[in-house]
PDB file of N, CA and C in Angstrom:
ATOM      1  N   UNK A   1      -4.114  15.140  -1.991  1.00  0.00           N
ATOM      2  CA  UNK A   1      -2.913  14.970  -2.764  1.00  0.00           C
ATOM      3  C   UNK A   1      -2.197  13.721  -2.260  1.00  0.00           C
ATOM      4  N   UNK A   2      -1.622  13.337  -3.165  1.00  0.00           N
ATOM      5  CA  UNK A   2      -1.135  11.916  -2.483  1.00  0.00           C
ATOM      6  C   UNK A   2       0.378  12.118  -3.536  1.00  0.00           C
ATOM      7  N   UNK A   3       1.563  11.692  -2.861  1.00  0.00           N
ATOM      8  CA  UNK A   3       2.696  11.798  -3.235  1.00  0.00           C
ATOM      9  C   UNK A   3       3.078  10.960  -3.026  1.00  0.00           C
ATOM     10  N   UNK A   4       4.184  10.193  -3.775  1.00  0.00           N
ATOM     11  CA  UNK A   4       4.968   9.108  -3.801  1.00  0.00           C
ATOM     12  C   UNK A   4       6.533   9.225  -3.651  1.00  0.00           C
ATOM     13  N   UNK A   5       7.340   8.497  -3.229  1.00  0.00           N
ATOM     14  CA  UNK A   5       8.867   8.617  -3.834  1.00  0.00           C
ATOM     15  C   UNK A   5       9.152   8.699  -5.493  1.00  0.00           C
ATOM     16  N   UNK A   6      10.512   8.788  -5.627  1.00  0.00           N
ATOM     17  CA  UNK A   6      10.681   8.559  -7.267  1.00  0.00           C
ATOM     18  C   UNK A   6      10.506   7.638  -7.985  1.00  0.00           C
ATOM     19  N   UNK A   7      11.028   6.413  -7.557  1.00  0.00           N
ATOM     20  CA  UNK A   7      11.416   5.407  -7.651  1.00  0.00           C
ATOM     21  C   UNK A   7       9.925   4.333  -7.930  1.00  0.00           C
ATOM     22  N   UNK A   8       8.663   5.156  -7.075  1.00  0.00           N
ATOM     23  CA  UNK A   8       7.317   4.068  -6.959  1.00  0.00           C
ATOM     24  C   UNK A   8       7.059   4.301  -8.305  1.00  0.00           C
ATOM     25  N   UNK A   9       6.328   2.958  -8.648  1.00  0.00           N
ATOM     26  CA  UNK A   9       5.265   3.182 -10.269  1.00  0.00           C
ATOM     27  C   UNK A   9       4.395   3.549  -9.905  1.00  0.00           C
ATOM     28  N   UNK A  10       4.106   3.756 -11.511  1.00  0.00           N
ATOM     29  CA  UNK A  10       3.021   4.947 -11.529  1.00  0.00           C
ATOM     30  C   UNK A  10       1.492   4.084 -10.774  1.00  0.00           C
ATOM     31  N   UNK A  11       0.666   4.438 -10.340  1.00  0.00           N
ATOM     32  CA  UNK A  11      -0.611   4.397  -9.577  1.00  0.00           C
ATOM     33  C   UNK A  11      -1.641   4.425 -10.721  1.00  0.00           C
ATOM     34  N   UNK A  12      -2.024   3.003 -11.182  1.00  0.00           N
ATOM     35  CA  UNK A  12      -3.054   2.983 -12.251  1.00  0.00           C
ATOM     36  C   UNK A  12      -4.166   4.086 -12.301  1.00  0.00           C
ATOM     37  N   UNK A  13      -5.646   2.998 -11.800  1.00  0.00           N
ATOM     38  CA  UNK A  13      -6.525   3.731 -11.409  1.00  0.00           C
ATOM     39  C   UNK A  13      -7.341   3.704 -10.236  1.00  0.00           C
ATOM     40  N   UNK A  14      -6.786   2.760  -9.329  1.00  0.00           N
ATOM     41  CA  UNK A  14      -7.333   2.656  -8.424  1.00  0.00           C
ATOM     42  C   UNK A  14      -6.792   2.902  -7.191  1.00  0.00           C
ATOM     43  N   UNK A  15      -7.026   3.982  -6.170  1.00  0.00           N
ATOM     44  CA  UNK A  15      -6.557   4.155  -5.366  1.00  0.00           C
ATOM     45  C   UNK A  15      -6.012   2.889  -3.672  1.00  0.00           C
ATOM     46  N   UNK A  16      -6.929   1.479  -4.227  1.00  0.00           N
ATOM     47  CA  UNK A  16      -5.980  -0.026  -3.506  1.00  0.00           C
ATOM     48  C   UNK A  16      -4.903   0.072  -3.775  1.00  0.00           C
ATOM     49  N   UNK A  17      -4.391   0.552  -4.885  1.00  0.00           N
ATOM     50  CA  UNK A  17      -2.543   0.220  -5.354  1.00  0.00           C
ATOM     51  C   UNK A  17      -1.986   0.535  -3.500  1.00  0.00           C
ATOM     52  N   UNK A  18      -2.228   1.145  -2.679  1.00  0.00           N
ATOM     53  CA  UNK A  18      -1.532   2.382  -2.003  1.00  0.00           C
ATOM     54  C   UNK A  18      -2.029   1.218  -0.635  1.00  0.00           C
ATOM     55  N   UNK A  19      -2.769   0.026  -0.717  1.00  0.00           N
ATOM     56  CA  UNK A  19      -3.440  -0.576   0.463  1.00  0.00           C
ATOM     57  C   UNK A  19      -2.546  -0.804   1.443  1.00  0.00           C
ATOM     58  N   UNK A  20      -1.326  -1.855   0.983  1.00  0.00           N
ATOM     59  CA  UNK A  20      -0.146  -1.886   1.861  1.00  0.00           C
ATOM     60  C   UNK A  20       0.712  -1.357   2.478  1.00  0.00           C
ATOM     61  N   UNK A  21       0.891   0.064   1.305  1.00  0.00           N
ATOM     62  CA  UNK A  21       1.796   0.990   2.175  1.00  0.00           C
ATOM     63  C   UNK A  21       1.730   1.212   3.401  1.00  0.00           C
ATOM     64  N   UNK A  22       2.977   2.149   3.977  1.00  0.00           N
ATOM     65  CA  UNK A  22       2.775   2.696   4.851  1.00  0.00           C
ATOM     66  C   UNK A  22       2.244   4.745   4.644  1.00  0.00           C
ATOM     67  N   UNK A  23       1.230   5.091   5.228  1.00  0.00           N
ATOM     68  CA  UNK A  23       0.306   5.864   4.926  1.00  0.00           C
ATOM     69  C   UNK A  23       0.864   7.306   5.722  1.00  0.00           C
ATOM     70  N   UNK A  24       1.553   8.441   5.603  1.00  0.00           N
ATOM     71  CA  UNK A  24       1.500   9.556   6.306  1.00  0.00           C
ATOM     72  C   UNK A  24       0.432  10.530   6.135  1.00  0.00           C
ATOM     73  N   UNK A  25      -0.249  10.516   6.639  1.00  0.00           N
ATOM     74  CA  UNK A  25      -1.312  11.643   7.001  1.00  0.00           C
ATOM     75  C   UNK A  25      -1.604  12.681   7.596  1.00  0.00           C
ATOM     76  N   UNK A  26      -1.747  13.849   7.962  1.00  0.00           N
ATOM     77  CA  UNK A  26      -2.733  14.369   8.959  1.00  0.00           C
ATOM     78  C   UNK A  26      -3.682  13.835   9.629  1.00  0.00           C
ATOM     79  N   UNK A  27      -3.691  14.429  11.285  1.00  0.00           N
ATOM     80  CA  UNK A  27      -4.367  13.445  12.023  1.00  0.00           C
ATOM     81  C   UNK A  27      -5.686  13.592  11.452  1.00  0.00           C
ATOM     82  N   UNK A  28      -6.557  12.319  12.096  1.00  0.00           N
ATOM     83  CA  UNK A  28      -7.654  11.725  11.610  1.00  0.00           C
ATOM     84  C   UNK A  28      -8.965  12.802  11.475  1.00  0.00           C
ATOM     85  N   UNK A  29      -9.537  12.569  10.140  1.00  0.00           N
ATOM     86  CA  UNK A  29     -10.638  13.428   9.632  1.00  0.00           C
ATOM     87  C   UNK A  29      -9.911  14.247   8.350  1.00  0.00           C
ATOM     88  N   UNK A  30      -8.832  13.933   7.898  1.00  0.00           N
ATOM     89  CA  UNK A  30      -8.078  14.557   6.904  1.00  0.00           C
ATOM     90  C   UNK A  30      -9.348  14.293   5.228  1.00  0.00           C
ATOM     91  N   UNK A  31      -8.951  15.359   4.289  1.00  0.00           N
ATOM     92  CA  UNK A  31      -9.979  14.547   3.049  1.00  0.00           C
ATOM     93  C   UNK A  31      -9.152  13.221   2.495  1.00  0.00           C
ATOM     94  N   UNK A  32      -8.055  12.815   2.583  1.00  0.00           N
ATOM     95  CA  UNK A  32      -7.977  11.822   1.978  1.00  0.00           C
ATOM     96  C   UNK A  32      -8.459  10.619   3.061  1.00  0.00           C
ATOM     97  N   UNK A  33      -8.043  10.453   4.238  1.00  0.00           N
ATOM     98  CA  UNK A  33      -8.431   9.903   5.063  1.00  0.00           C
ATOM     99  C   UNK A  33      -9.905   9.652   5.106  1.00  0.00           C
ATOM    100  N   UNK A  34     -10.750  10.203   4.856  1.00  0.00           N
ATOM    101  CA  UNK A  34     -12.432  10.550   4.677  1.00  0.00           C
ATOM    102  C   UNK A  34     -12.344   9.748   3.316  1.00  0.00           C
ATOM    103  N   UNK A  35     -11.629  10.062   1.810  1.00  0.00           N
ATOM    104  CA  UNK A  35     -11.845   9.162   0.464  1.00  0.00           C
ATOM    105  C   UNK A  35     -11.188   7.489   1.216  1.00  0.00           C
ATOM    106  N   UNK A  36     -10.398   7.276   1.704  1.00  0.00           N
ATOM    107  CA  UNK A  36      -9.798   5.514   1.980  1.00  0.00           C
ATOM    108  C   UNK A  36     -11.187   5.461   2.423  1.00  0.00           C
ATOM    109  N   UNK A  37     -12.030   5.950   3.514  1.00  0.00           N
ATOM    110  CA  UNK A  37     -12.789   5.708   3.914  1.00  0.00           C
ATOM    111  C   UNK A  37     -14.327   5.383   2.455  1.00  0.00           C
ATOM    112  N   UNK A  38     -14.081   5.877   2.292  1.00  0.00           N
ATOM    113  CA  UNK A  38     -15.275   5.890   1.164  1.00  0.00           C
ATOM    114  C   UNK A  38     -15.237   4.882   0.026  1.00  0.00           C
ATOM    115  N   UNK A  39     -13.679   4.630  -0.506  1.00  0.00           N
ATOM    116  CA  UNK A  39     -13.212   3.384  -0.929  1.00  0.00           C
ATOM    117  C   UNK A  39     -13.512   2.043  -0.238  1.00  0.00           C
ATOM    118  N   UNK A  40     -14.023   2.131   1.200  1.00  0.00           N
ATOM    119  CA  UNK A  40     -14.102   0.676   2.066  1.00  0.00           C
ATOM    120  C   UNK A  40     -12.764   0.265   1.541  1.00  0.00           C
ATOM    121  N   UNK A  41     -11.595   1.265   2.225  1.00  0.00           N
ATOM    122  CA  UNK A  41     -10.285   0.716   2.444  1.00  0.00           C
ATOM    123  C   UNK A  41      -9.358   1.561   3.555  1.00  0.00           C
ATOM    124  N   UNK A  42      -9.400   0.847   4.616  1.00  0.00           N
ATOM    125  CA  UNK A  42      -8.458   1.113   5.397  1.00  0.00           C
ATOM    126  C   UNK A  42      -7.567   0.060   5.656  1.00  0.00           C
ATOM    127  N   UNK A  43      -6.267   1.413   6.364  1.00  0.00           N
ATOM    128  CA  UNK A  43      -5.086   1.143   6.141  1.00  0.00           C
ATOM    129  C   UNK A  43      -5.013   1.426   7.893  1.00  0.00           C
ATOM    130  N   UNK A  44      -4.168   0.251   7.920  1.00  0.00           N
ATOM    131  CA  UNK A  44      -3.836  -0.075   9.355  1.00  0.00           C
ATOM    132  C   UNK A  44      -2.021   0.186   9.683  1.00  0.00           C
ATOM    133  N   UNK A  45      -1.850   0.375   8.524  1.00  0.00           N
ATOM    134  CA  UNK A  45      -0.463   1.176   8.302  1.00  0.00           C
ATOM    135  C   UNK A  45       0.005   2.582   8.370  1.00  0.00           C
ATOM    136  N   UNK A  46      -0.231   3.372   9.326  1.00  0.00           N
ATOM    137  CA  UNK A  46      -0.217   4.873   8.880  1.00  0.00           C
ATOM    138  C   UNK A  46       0.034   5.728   9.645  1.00  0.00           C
ATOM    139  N   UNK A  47       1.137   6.735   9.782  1.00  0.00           N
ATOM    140  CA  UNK A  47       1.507   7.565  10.608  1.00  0.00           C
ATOM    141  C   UNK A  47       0.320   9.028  11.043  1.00  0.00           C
ATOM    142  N   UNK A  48      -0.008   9.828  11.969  1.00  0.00           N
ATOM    143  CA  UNK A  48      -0.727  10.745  11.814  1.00  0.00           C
ATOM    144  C   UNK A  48       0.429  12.066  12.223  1.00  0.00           C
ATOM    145  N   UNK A  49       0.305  13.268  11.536  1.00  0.00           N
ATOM    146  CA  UNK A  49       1.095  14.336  11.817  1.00  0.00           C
ATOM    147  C   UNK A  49      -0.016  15.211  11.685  1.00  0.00           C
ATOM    148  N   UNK A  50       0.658  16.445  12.587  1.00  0.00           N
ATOM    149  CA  UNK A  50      -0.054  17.669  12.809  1.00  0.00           C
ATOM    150  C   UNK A  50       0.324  18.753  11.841  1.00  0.00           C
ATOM    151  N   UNK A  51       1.415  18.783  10.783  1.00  0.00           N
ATOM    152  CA  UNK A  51       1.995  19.796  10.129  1.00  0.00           C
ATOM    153  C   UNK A  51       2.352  19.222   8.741  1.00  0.00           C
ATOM    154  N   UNK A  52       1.999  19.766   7.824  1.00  0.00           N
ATOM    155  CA  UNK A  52       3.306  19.181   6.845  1.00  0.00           C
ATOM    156  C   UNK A  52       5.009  19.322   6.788  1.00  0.00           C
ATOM    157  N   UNK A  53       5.497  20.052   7.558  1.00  0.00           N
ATOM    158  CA  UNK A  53       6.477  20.502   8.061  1.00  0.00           C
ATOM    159  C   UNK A  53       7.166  18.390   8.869  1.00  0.00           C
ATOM    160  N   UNK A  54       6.158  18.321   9.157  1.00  0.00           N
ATOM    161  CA  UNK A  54       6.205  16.866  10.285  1.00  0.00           C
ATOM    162  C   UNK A  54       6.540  15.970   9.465  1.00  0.00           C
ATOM    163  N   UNK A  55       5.551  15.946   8.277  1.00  0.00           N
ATOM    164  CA  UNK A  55       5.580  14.884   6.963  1.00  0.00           C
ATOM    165  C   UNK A  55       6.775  14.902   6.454  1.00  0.00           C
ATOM    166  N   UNK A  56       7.640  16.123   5.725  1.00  0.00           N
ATOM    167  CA  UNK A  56       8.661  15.901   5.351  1.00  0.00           C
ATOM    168  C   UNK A  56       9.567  15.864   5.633  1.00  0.00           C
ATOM    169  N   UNK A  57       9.914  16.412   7.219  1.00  0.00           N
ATOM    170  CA  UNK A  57      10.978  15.556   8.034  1.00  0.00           C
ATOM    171  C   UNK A  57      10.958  14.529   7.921  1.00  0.00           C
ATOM    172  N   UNK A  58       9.945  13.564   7.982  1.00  0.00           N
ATOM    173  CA  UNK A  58      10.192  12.197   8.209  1.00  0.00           C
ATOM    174  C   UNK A  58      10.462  11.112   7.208  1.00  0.00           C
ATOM    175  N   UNK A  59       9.991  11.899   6.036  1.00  0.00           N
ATOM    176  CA  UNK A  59      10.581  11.342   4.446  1.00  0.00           C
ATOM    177  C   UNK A  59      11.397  11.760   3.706  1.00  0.00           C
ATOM    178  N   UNK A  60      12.236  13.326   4.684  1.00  0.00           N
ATOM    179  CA  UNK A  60      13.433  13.679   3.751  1.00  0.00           C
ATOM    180  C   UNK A  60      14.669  13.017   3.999  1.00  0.00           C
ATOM    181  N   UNK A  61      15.354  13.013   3.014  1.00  0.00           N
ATOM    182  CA  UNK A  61      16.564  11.632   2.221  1.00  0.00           C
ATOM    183  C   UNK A  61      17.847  12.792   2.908  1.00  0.00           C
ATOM    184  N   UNK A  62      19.009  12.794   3.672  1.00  0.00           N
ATOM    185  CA  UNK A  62      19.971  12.995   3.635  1.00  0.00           C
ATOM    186  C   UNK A  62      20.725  12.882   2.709  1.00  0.00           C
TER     187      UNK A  62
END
């Protein structure tokens, strides 16, 4: 699953749109982490968390 803010456009069809970002994940071996991989696209931008609990602390908006 891949989630965005409100505000991002929409994500054509290719999952490069997302190359620059900055990337929150589950630590490494996650399935999306495994698809960048399969794309021959990594991202050198990217947080790793152990919880989703972790993820949305760190992107929830006061």
């Amino acid at each position: 699953m891949l989630i965005t803010d409100t505000v991002h456009p929409p994500l054509a069809s290719s999952i490069k749109e997302i190359q620059t970002r900055t990337l929150l994940v589950f630590h490494s071996g996650c399935a999306f982490e495994q698809r960048l991989y399969q794309e021959k696209m990594i991202s050198n931008k990217k947080m790793e968390f152990g919880t989703i609990d972790g993820i949305i602390g760190c992107v929830q908006r006061v």
